[in-house]
Protein backbone atom coordinates (compact mmCIF):
# COMPACT_ATOMS: atom_id res chain seq x y z
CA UNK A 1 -122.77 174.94 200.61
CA UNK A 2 -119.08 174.14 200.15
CA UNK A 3 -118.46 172.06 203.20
CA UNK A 4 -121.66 169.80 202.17
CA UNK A 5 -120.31 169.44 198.50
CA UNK A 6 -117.46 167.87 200.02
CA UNK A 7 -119.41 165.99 202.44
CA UNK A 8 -121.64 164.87 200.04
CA UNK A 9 -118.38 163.63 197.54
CA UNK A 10 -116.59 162.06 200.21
CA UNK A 11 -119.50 159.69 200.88
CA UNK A 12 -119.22 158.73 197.41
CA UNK A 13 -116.35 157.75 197.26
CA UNK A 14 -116.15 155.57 200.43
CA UNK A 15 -119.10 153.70 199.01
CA UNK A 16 -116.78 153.09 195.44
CA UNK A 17 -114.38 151.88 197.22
CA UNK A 18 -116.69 149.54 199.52
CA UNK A 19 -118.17 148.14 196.33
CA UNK A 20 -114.88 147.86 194.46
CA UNK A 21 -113.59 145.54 198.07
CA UNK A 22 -116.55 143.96 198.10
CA UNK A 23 -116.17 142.64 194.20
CA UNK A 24 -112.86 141.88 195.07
CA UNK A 25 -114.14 139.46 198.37
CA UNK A 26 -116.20 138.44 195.78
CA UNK A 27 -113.86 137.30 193.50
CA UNK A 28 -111.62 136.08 195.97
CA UNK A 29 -113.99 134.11 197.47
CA UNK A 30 -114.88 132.47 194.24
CA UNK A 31 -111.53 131.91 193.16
CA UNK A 32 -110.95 130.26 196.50
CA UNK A 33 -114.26 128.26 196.15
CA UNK A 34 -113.56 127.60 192.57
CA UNK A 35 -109.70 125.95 192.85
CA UNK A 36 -111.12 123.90 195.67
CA UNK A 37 -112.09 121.89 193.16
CA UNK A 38 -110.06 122.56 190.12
CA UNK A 39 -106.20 122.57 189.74
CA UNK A 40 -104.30 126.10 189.32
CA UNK A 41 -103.35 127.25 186.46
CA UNK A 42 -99.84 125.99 185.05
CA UNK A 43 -100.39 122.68 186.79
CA UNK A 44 -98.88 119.72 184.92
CA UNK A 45 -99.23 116.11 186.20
CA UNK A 46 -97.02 113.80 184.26
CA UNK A 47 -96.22 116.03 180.89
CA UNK A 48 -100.29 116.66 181.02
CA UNK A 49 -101.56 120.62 181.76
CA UNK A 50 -104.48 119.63 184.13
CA UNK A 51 -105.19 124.11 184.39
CA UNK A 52 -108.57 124.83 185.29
CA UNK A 53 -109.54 120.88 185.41
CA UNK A 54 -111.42 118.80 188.16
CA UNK A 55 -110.43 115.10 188.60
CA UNK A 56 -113.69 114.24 187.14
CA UNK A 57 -112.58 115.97 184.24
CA UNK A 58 -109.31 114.21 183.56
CA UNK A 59 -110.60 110.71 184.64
CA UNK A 60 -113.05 111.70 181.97
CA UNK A 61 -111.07 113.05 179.21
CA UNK A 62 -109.01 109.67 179.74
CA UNK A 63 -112.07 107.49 178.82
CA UNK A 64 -112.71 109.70 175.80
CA UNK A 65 -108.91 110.14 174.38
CA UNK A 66 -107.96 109.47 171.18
CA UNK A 67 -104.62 110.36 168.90
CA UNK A 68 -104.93 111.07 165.93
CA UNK A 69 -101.58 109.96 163.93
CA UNK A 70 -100.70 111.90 160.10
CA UNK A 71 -98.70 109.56 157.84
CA UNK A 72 -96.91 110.20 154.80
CA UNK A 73 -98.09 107.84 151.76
CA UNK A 74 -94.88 107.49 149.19
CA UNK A 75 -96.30 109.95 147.10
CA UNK A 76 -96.08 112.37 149.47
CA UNK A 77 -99.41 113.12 150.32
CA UNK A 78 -101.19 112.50 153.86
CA UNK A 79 -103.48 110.68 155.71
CA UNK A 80 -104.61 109.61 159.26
CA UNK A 81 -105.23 107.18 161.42
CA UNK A 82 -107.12 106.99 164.97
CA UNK A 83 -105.71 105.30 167.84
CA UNK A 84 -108.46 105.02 170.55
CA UNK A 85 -107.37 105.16 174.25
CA UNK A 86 -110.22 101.93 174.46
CA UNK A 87 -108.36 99.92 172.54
CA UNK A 88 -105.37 100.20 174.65
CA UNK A 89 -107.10 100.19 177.98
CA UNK A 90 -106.08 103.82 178.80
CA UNK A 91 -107.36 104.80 182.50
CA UNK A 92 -106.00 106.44 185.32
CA UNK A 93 -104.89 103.58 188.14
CA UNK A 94 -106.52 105.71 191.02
CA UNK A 95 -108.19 108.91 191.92
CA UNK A 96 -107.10 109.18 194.84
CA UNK A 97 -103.38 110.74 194.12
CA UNK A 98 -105.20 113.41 191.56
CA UNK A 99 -107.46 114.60 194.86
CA UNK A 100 -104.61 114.28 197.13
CA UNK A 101 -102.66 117.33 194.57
CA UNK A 102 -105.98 118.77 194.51
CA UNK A 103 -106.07 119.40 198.12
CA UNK A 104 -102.36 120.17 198.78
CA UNK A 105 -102.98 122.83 196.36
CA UNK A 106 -102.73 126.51 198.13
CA UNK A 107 -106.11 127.70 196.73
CA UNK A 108 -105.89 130.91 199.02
CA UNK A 109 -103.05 132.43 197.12
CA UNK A 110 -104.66 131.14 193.63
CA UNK A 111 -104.35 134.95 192.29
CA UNK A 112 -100.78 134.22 192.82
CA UNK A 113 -100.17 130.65 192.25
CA UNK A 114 -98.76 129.45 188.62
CA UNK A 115 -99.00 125.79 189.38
CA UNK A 116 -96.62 123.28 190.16
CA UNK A 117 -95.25 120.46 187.85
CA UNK A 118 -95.67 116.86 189.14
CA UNK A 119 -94.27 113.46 188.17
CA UNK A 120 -96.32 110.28 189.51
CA UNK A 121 -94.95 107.06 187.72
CA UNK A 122 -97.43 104.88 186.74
CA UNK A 123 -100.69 107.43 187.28
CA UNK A 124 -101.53 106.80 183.63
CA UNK A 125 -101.84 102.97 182.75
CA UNK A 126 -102.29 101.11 179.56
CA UNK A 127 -101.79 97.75 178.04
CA UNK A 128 -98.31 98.34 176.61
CA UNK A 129 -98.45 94.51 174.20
CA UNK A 130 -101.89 96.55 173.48
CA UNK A 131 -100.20 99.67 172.11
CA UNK A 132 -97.63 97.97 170.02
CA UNK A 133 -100.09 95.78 168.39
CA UNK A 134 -102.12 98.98 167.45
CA UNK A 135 -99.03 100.65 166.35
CA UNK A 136 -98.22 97.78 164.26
CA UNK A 137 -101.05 98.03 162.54
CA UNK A 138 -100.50 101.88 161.22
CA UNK A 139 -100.18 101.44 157.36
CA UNK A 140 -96.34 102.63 157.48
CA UNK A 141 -95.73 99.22 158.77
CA UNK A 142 -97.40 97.16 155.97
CA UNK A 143 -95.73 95.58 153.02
CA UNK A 144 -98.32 96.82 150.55
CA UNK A 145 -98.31 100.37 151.66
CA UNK A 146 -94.57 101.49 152.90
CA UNK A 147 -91.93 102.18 150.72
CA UNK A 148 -88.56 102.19 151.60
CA UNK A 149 -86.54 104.82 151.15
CA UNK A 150 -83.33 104.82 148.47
CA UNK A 151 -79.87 106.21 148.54
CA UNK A 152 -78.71 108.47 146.21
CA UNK A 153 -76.29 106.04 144.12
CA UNK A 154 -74.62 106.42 140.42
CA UNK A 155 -76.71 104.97 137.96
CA UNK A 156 -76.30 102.06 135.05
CA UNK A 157 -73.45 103.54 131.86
CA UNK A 158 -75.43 104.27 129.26
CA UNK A 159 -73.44 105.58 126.12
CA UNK A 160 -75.62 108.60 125.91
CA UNK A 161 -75.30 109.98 129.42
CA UNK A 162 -72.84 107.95 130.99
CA UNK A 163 -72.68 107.51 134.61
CA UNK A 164 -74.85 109.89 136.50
CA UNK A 165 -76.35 110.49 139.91
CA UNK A 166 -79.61 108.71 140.76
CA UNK A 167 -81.26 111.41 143.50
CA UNK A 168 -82.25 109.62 147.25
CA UNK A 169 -85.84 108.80 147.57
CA UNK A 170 -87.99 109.37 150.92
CA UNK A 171 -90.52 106.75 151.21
CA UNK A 172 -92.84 106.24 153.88
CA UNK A 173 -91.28 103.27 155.38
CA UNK A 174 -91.95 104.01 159.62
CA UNK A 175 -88.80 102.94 162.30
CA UNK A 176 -90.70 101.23 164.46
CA UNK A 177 -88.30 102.07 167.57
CA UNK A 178 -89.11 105.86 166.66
CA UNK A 179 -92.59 105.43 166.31
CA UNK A 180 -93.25 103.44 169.04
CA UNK A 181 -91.25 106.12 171.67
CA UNK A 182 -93.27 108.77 170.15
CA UNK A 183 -96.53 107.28 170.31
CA UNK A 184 -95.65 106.61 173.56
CA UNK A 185 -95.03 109.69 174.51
CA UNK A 186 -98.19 111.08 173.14
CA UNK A 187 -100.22 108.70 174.99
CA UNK A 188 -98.56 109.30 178.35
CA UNK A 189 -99.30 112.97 178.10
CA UNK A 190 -102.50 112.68 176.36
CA UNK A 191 -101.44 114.64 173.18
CA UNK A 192 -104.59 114.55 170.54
CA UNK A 193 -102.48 114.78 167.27
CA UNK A 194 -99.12 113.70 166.31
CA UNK A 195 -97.71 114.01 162.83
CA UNK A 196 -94.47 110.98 162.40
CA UNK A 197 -92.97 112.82 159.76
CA UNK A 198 -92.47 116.14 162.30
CA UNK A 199 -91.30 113.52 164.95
CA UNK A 200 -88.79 112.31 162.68
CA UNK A 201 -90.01 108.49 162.44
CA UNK A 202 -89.53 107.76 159.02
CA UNK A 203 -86.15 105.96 157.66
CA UNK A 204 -84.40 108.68 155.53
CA UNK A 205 -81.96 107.90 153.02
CA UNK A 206 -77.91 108.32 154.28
CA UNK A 207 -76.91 109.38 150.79
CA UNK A 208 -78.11 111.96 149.58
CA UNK A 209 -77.40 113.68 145.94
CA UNK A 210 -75.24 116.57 147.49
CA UNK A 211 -73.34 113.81 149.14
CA UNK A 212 -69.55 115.12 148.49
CA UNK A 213 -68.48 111.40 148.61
CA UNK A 214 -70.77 110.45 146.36
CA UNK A 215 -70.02 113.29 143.95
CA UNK A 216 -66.13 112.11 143.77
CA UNK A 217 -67.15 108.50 143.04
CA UNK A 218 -69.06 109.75 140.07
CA UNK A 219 -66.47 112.47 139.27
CA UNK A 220 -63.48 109.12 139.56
CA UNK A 221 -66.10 107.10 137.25
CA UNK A 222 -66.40 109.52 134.31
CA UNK A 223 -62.85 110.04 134.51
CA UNK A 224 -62.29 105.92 133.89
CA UNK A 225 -65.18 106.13 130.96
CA UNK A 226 -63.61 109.21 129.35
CA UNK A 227 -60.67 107.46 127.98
CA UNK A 228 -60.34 106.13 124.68
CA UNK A 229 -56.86 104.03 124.23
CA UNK A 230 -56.33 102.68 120.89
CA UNK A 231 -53.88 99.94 120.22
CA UNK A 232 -52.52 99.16 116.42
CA UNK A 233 -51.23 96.12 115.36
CA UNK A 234 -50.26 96.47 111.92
CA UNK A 235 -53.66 96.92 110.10
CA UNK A 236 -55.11 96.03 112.52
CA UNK A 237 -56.61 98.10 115.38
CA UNK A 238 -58.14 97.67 118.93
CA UNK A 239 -60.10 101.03 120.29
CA UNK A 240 -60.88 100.57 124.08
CA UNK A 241 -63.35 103.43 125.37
CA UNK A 242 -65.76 103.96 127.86
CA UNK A 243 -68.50 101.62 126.77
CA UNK A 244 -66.08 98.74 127.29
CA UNK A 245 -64.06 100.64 130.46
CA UNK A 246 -67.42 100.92 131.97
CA UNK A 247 -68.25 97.25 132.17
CA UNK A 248 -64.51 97.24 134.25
CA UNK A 249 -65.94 100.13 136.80
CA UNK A 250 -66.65 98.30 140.28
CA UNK A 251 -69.07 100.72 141.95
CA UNK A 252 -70.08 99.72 145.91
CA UNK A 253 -72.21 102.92 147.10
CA UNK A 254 -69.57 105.51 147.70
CA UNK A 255 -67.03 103.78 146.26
CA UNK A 256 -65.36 103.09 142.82
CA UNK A 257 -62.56 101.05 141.72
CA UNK A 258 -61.20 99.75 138.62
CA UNK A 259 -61.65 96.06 138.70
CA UNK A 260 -57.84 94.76 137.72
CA UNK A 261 -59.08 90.89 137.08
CA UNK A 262 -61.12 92.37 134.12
CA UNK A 263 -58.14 94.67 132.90
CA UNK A 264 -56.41 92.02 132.86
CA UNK A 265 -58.90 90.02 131.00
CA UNK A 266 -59.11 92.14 128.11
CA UNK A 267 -55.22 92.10 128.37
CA UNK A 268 -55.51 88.29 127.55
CA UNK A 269 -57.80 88.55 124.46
CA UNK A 270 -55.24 90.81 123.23
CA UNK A 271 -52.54 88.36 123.67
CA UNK A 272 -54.29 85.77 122.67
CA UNK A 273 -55.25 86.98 119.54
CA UNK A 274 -52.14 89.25 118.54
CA UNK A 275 -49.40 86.76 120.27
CA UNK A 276 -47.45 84.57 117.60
CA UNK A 277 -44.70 83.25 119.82
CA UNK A 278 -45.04 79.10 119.99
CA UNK A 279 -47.29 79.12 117.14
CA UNK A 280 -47.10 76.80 114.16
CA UNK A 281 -45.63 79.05 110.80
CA UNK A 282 -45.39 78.34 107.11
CA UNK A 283 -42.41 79.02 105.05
CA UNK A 284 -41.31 79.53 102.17
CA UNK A 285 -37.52 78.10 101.29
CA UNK A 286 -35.26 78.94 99.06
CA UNK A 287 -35.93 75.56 97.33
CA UNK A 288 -39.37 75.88 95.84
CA UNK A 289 -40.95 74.11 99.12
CA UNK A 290 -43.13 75.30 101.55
CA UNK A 291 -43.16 73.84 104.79
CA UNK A 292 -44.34 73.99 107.98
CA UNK A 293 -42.36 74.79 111.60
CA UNK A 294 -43.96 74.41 114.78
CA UNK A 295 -40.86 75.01 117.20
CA UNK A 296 -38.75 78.27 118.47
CA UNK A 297 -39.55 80.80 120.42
CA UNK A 298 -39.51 83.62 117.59
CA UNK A 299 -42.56 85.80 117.40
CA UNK A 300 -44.64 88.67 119.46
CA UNK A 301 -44.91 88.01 123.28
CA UNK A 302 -46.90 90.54 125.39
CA UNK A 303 -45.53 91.10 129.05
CA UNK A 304 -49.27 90.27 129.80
CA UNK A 305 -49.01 91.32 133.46
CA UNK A 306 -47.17 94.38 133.24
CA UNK A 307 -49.27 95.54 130.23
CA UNK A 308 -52.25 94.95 132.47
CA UNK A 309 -50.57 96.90 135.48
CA UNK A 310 -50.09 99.84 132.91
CA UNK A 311 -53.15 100.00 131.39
CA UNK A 312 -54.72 100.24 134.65
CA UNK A 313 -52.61 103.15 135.56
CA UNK A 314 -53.53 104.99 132.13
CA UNK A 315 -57.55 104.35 132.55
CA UNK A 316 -56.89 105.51 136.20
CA UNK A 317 -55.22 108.68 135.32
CA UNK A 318 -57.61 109.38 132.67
CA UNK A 319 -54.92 109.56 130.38
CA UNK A 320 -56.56 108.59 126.40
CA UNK A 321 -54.44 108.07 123.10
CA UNK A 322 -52.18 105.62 120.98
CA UNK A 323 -50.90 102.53 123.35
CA UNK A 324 -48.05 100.15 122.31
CA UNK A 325 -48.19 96.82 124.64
CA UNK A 326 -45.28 96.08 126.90
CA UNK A 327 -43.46 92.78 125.04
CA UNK A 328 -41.14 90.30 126.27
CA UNK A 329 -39.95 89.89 122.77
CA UNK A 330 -41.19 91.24 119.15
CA UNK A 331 -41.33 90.33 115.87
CA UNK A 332 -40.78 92.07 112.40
CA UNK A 333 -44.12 92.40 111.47
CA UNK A 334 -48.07 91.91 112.63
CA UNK A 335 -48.61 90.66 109.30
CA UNK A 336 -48.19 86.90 108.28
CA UNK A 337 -45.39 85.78 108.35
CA UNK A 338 -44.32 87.87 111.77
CA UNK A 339 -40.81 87.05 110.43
CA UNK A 340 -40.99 89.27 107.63
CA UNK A 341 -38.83 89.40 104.75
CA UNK A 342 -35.63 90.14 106.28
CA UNK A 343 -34.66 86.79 108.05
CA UNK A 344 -31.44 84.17 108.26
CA UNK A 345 -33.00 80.90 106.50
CA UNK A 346 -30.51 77.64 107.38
CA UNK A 347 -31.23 74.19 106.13
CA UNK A 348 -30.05 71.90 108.08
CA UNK A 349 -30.50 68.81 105.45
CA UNK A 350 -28.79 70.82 102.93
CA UNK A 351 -26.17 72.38 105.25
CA UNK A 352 -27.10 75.83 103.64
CA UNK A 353 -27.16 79.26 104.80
CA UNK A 354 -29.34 82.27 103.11
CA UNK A 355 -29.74 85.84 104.44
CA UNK A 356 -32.42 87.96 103.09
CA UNK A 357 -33.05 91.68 103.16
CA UNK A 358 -35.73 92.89 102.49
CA UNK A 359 -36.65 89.97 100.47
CA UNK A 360 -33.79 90.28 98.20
CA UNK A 361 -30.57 87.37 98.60
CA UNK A 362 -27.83 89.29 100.03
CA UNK A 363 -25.85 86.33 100.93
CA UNK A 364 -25.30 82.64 101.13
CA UNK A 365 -22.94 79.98 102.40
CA UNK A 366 -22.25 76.35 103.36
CA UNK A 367 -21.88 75.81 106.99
CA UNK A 368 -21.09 72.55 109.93
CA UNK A 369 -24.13 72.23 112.30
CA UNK A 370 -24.25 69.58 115.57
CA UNK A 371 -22.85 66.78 115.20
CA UNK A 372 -25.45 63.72 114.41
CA UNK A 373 -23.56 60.97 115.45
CA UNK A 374 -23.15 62.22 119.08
CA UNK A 375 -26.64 63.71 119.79
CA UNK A 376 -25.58 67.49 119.25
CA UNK A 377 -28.55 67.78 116.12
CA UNK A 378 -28.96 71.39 115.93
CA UNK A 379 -33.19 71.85 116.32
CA UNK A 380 -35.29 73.19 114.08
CA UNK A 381 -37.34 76.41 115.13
CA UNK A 382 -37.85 80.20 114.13
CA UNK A 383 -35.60 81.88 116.44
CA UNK A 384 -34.31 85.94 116.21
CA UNK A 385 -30.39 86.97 117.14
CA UNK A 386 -30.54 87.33 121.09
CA UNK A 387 -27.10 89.89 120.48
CA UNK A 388 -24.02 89.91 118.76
CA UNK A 389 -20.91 90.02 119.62
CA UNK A 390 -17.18 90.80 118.65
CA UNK A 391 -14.34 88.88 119.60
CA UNK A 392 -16.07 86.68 121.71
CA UNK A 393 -14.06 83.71 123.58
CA UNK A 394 -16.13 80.16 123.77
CA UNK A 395 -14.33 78.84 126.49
CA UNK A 396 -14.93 75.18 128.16
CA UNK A 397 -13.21 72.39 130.51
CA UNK A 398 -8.97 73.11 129.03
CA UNK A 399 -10.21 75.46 126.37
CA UNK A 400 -10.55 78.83 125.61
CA UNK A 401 -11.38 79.31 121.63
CA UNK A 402 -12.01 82.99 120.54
CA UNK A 403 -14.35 83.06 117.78
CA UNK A 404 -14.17 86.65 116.31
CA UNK A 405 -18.08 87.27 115.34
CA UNK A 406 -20.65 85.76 117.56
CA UNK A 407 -24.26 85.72 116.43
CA UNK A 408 -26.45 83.36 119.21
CA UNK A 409 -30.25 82.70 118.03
CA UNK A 410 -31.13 79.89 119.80
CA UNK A 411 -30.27 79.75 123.75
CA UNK A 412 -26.25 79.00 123.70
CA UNK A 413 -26.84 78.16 119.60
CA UNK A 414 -25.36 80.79 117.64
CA UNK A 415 -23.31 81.26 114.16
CA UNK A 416 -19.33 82.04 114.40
CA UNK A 417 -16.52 81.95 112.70
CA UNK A 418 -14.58 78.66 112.50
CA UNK A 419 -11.49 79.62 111.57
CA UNK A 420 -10.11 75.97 112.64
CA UNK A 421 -11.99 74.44 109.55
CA UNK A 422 -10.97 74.13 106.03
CA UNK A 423 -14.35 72.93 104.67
CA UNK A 424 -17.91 73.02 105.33
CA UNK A 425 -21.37 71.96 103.97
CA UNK A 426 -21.91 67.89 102.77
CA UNK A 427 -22.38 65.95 105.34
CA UNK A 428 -19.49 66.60 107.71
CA UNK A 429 -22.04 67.39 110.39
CA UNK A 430 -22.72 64.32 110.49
CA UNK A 431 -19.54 62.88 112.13
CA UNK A 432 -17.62 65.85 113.03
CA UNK A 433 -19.97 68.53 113.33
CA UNK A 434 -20.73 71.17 116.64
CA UNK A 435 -22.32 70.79 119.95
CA UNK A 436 -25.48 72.61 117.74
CA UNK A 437 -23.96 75.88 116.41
CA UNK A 438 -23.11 76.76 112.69
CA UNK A 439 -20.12 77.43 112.11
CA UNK A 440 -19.52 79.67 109.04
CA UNK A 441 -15.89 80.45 107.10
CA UNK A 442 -14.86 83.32 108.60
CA UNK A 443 -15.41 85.75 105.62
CA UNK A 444 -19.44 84.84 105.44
CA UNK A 445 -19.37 85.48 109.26
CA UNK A 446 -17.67 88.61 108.76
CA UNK A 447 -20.35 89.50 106.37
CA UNK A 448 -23.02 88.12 107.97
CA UNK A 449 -22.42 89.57 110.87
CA UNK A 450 -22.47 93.14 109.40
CA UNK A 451 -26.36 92.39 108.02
CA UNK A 452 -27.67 91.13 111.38
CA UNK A 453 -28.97 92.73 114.60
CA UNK A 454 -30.70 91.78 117.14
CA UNK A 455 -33.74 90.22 116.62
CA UNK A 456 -32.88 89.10 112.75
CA UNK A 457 -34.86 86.17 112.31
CA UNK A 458 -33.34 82.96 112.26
CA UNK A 459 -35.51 79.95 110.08
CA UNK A 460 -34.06 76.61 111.00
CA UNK A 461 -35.43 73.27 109.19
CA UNK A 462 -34.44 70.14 108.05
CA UNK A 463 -35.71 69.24 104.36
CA UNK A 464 -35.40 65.78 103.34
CA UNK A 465 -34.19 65.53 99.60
CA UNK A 466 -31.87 68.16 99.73
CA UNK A 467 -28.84 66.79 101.12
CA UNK A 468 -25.76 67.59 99.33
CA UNK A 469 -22.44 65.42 100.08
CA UNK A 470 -19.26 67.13 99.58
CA UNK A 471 -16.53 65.34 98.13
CA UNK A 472 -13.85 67.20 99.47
CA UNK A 473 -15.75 66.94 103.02
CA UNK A 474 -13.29 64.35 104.94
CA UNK A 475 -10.87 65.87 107.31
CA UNK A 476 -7.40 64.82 108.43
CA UNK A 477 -6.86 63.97 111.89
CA UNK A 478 -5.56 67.43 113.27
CA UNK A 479 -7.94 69.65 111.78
CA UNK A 480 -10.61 67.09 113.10
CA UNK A 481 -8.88 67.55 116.39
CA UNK A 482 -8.67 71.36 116.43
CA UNK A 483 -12.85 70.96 115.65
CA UNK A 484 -13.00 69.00 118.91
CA UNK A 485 -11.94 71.48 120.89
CA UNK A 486 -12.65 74.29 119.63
CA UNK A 487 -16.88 72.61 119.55
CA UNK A 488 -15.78 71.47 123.50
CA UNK A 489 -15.18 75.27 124.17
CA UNK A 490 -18.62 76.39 122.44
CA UNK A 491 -20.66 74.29 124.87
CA UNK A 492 -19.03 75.44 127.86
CA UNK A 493 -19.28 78.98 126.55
CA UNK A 494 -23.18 77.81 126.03
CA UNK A 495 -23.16 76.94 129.82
């Protein structure tokens, strides 16, 4: 009973195993049968996975390919477009290379085989002038659809915000080259859906709002518009701040930059409208007559390009507060008259001298101006002391005549002492006057010269009517002759 138990099981299971070889020959067989006419698994001919395909298949899947192509609208939605392989002339060139793979193929060892990868220029055809016009054609290239896209860039001053950062936009605006390489692409290996935006064709913005370059233009641009400078002339006041400083703010992408030529513009209207120097003045004399001057170089004169240079440097350092304007020269006072009430006043007709202070008469004096006769005419003009000077030697061609208090106003014009003459006022400046300066008696220019500093005013006119003739005004012919020289020496001290 045993022995044909085990008999009995033995048979069984030499009949499993013929059954489970025979499924396997069957399978075999099949798979052999079956890869005679379809390509092993893994295959890829030109970037396409034929696995498991017949020729007929592919020649077939070629006549019925399309790609369908996702675009971004500039709202940021999608939508697609179809790009038929008819309308391009997609086909495979020949057969014949396909079947030639086909049979090269080891279909024995298919159980084994993972395919092979193949390259075969040209197996694929198309129109390529066929393609680009159909790629042209995608919405993302039209006018009235794409959108190009926007840096991020600092935006228009406004007095409520300032300068701030405009953020990039996207768009939907397509680079052709991109597109075209990708659709390209898709087509050769017969890829059914593409989305442009995941292939990266779209132009994208280079700035964007993170942009560190960016962010120090803006941070140099709020600096400029956070100043406030404010400028007083007398009672009279000029506040520069950022709404004006802004309009001066040259901004070109990531850069910013103070534009100098309008600095230096608003410099100008200051000048222009605070300057007095070489402008026409009324006075008042001492006789009861007001008059106009219109020469001398007295008044307010702004340094107008190195005021420009520094107030660049302040708006640039983002320094704010009080500003005083660099001057060539000043005056006593922003109000009218500049010349203020502490001033020399000579007239020349009268051969007069007055010194105020503070608008009271401190002192007053005859005195010899240039000589008529010879050309010397001492001009007219609102001038200030340029310095003074002690024990000062005029010194010319032979002479050297020290003058002991020297007071110039007017180039090499100035008051002295003139110790060599005995009188003064009348009309001895007529004849035997200066080369232009006024000389004083020595004890007025003592006086004088204690009152005075530089910058005193210095009102020079002539005043018809007033002329006053000394009696005692002629000179003898040594003292005349000690004036010659001693005038001879101021000139070439002049020079």
């Amino acid at each position: 009973m045993l022995r044909k138990r085990r008999r009995k099981r033995g048979t069984v299971t030499r009949k499993f195993l013929f059954i489970l070889l025979l499924a396997a020959a069957v399978v075999y067989v099949g798979g052999v049968f079956y890869y005679h006419s379809h390509f092993l698994r893994g295959t890829v001919i030109d970037r396409i996975d034929v696995s498991n395909m017949t020729v007929q298949d592919l020649l077939e899947q070629v006549q019925d390919y399309s790609l369908r192509i996702t675009e971004r609208q500039s709202d940021g939605s999608t939508l697609e477009e179809t790009l038929s392989g008819k309308d391009i002339s997609l086909q495979y060139s020949s057969a014949e290379p396909l079947e030639e793979l086909l049979s090269q193929q080891n279909k024995w060892l298919w159980f084994l085989a993972s395919g092979e990868t193949y390259e075969m220029e040209g197996l694929v055809t198309y129109e390529e002038e066929a393609l680009k016009e159909q790629i042209q054609q995608l919405k993302g290239f039209q006018e009235d659809f794409a959108v190009s896209p926007t840096d991020a860039h600092i935006s228009e001053y406004t007095p409520d915000n300032g300068f701030q950062i405009i953020a990039e936009t996207q768009g939907n605006e397509l680079d052709y080259e991109q597109t075209f390489d990708t659709i390209c692409s898709a087509v050769d290996s017969l890829t059914d859906q593409i989305d442009l935006e995941q292939e990266g064709c779209y132009r994208e913005p280079q700035v964007t709002a993170d942009n560190e370059q960016l962010l120090a233009a803006l941070e140099k641009a709020q600096k400029y518009t956070s100043v406030t400078i404010t400028y007083t002339f007398g009672e009279n006041t000029e506040v520069l701040d950022g709404a004006e400083i802004s309009t001066w703010v040259k901004i070109d992408g990531l850069e910013v930059e103070l534009d100098q030529e309008k600095v230096a513009d608003y410099v100008a209207t200051l000048r222009k409208k605070y300057d007095t120097i070489f402008r026409s003045r009324t006075f008042q004399t001492s006789y009861g007559q007001e008059i106009t001057i219109d020469s001398g170089d007295y008044g307010w004169w702004m340094n107008y390009t190195q005021e420009a240079i520094e107030l660049a440097e302040m708006i640039e350092n983002g320094e704010s507060g009080e500003r005083t304007p660099v001057y060539y020269q000043t005056a006593a006072s922003y109000e009218t008259p500049d010349y203020g009430n502490t001033y020399v006043e000579i007239n020349l007709t009268a051969q007069h001298l007055f010194f105020y202070q503070d608008g009271t008469l401190i002192l007053e004096s005859d005195f010899v101006s240039g000589n008529a006769s010879r050309g010397y005419d001492t001009p007219a003009g609102v001038y200030s002391i340029t310095y003074k000077q002690r024990n000062a030697t005029l010194t010319g061609e032979n002479y050297e005549t020290p003058v002991s208090y020297w007071m110039p106003f007017n180039g090499n014009i100035g008051m002295h002492d003139a110790s060599w003459r005995s009188s003064f006022g009348g009309d001895i400046y007529k004849t035997n006057g200066s080369h232009g300066c006024i000389n004083l008696p020595v004890s007025v220019a003592q006086e004088l010269y204690g009152y005075v500093e530089k910058g005193t005013p210095v009102i020079c006119y002539y005043l018809p009517g007033t002329e006053a003739v000394k009696e005692d005004a002629a000179v003898s012919g040594e003292e005349a002759e000690i004036q010659s020289g001693s005038e001879n020496a101021e000139v070439s001290a002049a020079e």
